[in-house]
Protein backbone atom coordinates (compact mmCIF):
# COMPACT_ATOMS: atom_id res chain seq x y z
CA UNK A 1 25.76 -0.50 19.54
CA UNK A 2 28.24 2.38 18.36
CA UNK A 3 25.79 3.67 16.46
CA UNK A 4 23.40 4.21 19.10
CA UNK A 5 25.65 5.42 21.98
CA UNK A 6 28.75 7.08 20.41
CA UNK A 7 27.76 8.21 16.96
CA UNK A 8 27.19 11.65 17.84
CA UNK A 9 30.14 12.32 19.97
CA UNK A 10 32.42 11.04 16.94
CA UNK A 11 30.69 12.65 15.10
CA UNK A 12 31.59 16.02 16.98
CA UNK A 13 35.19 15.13 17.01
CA UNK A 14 35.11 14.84 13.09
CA UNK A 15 33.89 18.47 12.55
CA UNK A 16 37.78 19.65 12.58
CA UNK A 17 39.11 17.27 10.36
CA UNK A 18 36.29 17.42 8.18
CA UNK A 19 36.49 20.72 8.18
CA UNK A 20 40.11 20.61 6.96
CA UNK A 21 39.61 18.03 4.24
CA UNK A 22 37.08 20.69 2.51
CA UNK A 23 39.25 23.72 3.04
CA UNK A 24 41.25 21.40 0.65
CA UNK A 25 38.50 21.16 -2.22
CA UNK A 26 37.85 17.15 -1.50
CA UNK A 27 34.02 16.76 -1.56
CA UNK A 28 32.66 14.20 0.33
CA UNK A 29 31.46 11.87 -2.45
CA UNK A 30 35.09 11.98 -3.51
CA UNK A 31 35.74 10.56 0.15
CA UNK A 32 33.06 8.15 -0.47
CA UNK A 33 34.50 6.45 -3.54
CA UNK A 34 38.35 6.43 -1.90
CA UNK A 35 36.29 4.16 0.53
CA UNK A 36 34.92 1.87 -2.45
CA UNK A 37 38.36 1.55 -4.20
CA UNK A 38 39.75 0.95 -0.14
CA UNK A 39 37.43 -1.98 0.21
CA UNK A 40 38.17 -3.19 -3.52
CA UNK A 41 41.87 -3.49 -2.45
CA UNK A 42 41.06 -5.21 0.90
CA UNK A 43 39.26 -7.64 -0.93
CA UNK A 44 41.74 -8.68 -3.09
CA UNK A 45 44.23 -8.91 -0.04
CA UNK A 46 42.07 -11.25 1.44
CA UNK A 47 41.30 -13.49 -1.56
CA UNK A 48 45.09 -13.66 -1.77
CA UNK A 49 45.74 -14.51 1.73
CA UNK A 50 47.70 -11.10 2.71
CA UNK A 51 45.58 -10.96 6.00
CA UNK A 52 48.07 -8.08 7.59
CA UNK A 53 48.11 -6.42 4.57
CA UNK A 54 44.21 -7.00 4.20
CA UNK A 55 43.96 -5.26 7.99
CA UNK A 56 45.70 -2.56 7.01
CA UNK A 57 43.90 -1.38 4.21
CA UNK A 58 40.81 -2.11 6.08
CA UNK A 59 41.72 0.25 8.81
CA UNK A 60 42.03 2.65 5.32
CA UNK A 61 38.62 1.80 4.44
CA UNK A 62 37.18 2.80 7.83
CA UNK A 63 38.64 6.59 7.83
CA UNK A 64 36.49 7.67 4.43
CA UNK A 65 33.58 6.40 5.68
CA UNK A 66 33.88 8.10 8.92
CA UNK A 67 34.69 11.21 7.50
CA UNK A 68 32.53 11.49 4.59
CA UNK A 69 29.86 12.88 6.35
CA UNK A 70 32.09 15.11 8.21
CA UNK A 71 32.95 16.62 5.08
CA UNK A 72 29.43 17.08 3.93
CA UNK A 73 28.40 19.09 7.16
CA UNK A 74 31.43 21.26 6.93
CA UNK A 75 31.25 22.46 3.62
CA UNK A 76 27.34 22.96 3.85
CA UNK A 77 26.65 20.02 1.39
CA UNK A 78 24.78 17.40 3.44
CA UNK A 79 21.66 16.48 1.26
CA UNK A 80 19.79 13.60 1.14
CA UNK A 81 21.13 12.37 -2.27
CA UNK A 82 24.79 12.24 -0.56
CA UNK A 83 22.75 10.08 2.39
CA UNK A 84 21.61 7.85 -0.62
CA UNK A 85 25.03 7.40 -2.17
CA UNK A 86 26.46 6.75 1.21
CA UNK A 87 24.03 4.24 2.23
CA UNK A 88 24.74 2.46 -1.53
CA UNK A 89 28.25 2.78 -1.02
CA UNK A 90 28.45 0.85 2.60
CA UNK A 91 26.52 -1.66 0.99
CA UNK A 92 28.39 -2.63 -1.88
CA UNK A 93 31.88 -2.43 0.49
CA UNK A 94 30.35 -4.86 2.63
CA UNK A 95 29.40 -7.40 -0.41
CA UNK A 96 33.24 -6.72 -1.17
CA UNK A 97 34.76 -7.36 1.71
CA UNK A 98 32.46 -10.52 2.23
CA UNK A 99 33.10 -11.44 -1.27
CA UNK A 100 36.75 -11.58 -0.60
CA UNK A 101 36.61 -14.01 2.42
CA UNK A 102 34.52 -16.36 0.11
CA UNK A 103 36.98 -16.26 -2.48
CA UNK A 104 39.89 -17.37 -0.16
CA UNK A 105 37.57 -19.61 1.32
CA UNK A 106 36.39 -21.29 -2.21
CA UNK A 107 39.21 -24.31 -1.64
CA UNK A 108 37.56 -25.42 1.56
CA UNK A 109 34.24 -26.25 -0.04
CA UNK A 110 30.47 -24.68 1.13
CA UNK A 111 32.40 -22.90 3.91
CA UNK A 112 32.88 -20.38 1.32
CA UNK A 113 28.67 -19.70 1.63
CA UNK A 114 29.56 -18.59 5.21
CA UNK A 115 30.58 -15.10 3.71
CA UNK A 116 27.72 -14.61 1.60
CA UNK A 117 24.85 -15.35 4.22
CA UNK A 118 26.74 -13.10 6.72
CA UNK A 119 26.46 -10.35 3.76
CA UNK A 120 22.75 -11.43 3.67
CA UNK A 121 21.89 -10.80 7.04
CA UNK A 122 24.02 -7.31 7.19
CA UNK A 123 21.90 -6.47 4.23
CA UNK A 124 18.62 -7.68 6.25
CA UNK A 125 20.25 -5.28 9.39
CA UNK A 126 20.80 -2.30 7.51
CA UNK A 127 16.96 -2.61 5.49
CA UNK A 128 15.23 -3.21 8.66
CA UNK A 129 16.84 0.48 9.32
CA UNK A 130 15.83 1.95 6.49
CA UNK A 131 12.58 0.66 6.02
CA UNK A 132 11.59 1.67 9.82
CA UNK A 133 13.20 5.05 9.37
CA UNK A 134 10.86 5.48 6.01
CA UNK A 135 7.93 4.75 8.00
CA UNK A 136 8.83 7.54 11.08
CA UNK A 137 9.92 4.54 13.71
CA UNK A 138 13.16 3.76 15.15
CA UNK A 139 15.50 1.30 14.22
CA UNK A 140 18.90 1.56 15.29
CA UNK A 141 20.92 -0.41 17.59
CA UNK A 142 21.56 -4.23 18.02
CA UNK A 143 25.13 -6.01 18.88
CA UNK A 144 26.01 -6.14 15.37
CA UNK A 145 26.03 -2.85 13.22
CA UNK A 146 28.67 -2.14 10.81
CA UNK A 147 31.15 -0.43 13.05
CA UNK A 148 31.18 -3.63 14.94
CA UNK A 149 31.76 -5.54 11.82
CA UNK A 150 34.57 -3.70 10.83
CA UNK A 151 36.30 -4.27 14.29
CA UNK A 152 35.43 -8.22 14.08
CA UNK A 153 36.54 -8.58 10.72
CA UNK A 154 40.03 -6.75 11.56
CA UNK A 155 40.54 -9.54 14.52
CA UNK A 156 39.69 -12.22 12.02
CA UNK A 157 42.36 -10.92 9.89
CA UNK A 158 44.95 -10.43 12.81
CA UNK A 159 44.54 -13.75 13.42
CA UNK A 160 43.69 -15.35 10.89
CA UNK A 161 43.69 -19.06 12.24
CA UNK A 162 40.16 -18.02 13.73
CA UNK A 163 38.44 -16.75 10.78
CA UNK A 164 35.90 -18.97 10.21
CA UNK A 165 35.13 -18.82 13.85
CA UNK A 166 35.15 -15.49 13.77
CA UNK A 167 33.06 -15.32 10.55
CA UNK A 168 30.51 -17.77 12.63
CA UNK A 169 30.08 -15.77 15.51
CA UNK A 170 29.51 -12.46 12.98
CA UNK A 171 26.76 -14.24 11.71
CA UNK A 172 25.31 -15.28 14.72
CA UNK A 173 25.58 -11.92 16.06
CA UNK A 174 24.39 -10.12 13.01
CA UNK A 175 21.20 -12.11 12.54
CA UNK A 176 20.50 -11.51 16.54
CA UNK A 177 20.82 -7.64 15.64
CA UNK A 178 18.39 -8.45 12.55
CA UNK A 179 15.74 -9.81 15.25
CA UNK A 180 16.54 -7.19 17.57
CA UNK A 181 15.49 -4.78 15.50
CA UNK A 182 12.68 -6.84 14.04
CA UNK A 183 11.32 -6.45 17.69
CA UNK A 184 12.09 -3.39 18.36
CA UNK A 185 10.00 -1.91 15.33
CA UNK A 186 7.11 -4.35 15.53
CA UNK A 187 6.67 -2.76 19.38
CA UNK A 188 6.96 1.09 18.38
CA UNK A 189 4.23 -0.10 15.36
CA UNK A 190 2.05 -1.85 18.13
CA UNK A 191 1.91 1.52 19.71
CA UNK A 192 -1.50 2.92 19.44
CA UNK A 193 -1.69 6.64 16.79
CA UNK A 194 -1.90 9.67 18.70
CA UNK A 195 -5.32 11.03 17.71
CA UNK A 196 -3.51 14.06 15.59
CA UNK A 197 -1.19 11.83 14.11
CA UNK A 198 -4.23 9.63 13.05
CA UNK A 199 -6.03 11.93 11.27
CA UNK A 200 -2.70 13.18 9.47
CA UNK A 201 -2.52 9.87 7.96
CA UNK A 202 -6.07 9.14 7.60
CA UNK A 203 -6.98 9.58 3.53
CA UNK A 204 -7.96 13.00 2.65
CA UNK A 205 -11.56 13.72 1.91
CA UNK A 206 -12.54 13.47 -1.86
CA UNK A 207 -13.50 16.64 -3.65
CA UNK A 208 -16.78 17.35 -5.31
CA UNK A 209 -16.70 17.57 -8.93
CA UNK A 210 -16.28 20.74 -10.54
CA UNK A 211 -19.98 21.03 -11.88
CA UNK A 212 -21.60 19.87 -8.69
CA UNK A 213 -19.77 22.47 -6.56
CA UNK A 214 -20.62 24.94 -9.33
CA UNK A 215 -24.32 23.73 -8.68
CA UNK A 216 -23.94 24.31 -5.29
CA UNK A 217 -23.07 27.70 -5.64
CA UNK A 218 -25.52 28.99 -8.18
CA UNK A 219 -28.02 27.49 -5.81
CA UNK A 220 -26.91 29.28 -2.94
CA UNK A 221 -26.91 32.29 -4.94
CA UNK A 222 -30.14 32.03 -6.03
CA UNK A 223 -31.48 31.02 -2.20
CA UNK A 224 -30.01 34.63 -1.03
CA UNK A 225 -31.57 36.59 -3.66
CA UNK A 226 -35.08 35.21 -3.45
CA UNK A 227 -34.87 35.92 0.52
CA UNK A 228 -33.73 39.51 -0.30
């Protein structure tokens, strides 16, 4: 839902900063990994209980991964292997923050799967992206993208007499984005080809062999000299 409808404009208001943060020589992989180690931390706050603690250094882990890409576009560097490591990198920090409500979780019994299937289907939300994009369609959108997550996750650990609620309606929420998106793709694929676009992806013709278009030739040499 941010994604969609407020991506851009944050993204406009991030040009300055991001700006600033390269005038400094920070790169924006470098911003990427202060993300990683963020989350890292914020796991192991929340495995050990230290919910405010655990909200504060997720706030932390939100501001390098909004501003990573700032810093790419201001210095010029945006390429799609820094779009790769990014994409890797939210990944993994959502497997660690997930990992860290199972751990403090683990006492209570199977509760503790709770985490790990909400990981799942974030995973399942952010491939169905991918995958469409790969194959020219559009996937974003849905009540439960990351940015959402992140703001979820942060009232869980405000309050954290609701966090397995909470973690129960991310889930829910999360696997309604999954079929959201499901739909929306399966509708843009049901679309029938525009007639150009067809034959762009229709196979390419198969070329004659060497010798038989060197036959070809010779013949049609010898065709124009006999009429001369």
């Amino acid at each position: 839902m941010f994604d969609g409808r407020w991506r851009s404009t944050i993204e406009e208001g991030l040009k300055p900063v991001g700006a600033g943060l390269r005038r400094t020589g920070i790169t924006a992989d470098v911003v990427t990994v202060i993300g990683v180690a963020m989350a890292g931390a914020t796991a192991v706050a929340i495995g050990a209980g230290h919910f405010r603690l655990a909200f504060l250094l997720l706030v932390l882990t939100g501001v390098p991964d909004a501003l990573d890409g700032a810093v790419a576009k201001a210095s010029g560097t945006a390429s799609k292997r820094g779009a790769y490591f990014d994409s890797v990198a939210d990944r993994f920090t959502d497997f660690l923050l997930f990992g860290g409500c199972a751990w403090y979780l683990a006492p209570q019994g199977r509760i503790m799967l709770l985490p790990f299937a909400l990981a799942g289907a974030a995973s399942l939300v952010s491939y169905q992206r991918a995958k469409a994009e790969s194959l020219g369609f559009n996937a974003r959108g849905g009540l439960m993208e990351r940015a959402e997550r992140f703001i979820v996750l942060g009232f869980a650990l405000l309050f954290s007499e609701l966090l397995i609620p909470v973690l129960w309606v991310m889930f829910t929420l999360t696997a309604v984005t999954a079929i959201q998106r499901f739909i929306k793709v399966w509708r843009q694929a049901d679309r029938p080809v525009p007639p150009r676009a067809a034959r762009r992806r229709s196979r390419p013709r198969p070329r004659r062999p060497v010798a038989e278009r060197a036959e070809r030739w010779r013949s049609q040499l010898e065709s124009r000299r006999s009429a001369r």
